[in-house]
N, C-alpha and C. Protein backbone atom coordinates (compact mmCIF):
# COMPACT_ATOMS: atom_id res chain seq x y z
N UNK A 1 5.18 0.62 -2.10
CA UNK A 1 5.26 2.03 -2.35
C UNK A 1 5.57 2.73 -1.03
N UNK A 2 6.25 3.47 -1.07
CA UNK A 2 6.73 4.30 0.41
C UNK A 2 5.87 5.44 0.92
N UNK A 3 5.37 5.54 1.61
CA UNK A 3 4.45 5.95 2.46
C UNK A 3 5.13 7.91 2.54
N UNK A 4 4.25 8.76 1.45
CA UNK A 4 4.32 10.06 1.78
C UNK A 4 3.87 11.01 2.78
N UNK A 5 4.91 11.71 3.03
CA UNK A 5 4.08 13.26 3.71
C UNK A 5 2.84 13.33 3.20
N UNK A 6 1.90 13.44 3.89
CA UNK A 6 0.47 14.45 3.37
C UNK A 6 0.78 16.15 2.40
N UNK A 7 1.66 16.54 2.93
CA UNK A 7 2.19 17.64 2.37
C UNK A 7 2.85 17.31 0.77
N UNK A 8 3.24 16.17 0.56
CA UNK A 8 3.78 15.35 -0.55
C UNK A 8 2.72 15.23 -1.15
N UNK A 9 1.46 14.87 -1.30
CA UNK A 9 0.96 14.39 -1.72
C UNK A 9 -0.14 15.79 -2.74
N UNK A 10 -0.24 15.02 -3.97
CA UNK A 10 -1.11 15.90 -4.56
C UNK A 10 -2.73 15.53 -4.86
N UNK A 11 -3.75 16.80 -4.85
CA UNK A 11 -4.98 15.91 -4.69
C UNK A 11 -6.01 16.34 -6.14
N UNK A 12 -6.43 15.53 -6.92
CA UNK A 12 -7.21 16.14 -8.14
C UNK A 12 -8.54 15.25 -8.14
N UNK A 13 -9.56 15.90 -8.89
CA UNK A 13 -10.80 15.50 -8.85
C UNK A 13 -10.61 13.92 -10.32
N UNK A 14 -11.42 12.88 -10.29
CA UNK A 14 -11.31 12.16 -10.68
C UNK A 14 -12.59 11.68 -11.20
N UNK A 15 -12.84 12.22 -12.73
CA UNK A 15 -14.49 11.82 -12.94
C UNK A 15 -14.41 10.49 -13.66
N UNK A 16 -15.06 9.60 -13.81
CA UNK A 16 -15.45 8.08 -13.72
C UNK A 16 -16.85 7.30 -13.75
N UNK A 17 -17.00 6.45 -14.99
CA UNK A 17 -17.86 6.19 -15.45
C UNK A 17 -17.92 5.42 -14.26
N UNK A 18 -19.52 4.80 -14.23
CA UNK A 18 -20.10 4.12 -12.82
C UNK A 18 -20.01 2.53 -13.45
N UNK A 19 -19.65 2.05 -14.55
CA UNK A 19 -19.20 0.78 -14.64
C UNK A 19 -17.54 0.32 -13.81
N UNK A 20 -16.72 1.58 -14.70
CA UNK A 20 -15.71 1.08 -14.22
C UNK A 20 -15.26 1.28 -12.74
N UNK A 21 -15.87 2.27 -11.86
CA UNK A 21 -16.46 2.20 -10.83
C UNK A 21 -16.50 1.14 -9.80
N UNK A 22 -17.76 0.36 -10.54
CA UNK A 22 -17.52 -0.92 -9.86
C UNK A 22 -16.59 -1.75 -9.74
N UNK A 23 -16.01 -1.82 -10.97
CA UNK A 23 -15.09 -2.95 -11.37
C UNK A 23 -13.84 -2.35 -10.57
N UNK A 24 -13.68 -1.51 -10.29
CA UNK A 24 -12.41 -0.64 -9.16
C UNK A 24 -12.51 -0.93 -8.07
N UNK A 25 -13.74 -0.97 -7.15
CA UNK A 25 -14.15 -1.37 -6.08
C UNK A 25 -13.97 -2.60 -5.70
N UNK A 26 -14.25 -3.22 -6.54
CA UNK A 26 -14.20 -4.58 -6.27
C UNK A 26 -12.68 -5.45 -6.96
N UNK A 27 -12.20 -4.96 -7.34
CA UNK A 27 -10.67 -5.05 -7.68
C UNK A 27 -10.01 -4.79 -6.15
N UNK A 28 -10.08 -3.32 -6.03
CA UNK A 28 -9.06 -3.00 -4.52
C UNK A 28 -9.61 -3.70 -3.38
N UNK A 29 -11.09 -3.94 -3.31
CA UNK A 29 -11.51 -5.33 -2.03
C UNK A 29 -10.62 -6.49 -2.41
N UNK A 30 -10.81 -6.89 -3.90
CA UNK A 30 -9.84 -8.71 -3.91
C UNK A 30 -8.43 -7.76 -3.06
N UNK A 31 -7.83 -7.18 -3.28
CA UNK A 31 -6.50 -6.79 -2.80
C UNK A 31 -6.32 -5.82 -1.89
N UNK A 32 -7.24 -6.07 -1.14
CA UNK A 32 -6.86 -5.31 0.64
C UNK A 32 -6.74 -3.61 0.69
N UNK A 33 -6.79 -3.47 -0.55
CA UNK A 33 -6.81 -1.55 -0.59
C UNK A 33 -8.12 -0.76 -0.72
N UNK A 34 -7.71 0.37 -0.24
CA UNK A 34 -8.94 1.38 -0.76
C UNK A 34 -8.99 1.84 -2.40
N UNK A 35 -9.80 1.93 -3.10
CA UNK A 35 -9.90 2.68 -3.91
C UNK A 35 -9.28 3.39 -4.63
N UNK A 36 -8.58 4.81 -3.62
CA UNK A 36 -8.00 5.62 -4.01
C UNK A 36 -6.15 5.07 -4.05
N UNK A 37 -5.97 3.93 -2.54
CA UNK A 37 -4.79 3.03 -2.98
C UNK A 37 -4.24 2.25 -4.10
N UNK A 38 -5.45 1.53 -4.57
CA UNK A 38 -5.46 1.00 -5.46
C UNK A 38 -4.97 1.66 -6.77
N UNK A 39 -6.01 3.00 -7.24
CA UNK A 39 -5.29 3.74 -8.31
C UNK A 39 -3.88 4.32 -8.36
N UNK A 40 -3.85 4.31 -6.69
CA UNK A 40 -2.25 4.96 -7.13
C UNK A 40 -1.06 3.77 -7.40
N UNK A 41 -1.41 2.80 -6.90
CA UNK A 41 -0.59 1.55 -7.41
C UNK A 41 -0.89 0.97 -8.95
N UNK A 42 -2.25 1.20 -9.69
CA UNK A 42 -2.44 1.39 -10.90
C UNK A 42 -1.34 1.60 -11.57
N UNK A 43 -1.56 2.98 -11.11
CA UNK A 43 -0.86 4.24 -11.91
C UNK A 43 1.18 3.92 -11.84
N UNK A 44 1.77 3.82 -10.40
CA UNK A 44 2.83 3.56 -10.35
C UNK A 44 3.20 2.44 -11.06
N UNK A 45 2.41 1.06 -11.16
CA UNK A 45 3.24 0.21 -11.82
C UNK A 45 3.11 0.28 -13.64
N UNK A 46 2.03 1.31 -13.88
CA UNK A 46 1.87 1.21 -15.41
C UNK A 46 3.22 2.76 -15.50
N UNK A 47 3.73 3.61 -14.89
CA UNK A 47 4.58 4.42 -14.92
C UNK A 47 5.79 3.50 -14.60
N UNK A 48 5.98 2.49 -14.00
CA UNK A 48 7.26 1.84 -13.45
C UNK A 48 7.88 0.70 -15.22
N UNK A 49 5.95 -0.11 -15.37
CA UNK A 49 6.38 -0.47 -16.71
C UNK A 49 6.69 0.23 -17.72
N UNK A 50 6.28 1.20 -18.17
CA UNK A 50 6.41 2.08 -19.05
C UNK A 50 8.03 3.23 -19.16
N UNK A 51 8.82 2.39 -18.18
CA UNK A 51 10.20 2.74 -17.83
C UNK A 51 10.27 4.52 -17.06
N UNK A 52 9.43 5.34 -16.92
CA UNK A 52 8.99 6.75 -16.57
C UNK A 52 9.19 6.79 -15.29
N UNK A 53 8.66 5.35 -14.57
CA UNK A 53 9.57 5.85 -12.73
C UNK A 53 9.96 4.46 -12.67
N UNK A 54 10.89 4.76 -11.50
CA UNK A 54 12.16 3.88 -11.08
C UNK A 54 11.44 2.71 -10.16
């Protein structure tokens, strides 16, 4: 994923049950990201599968 401006970037509150929580945490540790990295790579490849981004 290519690395945005801060100015690019948009910021929203994110409420979240404390199971899946964990299971997030410890997902983006197996794979070297933070948290909040992690969801956004979530998010891009279920938008990339879902044919919506390039």
């Amino acid at each position: 994923m290519a690395k945005k401006q801060n100015s690019d970037i948009k910021s929203f509150i994110l409420r979240i049950d404390p199971e899946t929580m964990v299971a997030l945490e410890k997902w983006a540790a197996d794979e070297f990201r933070s948290v909040n990295g992690q969801l956004q790579w979530i998010i891009s490849e279920a938008l990339r599968k879902s044919g919506r981004k390039k």
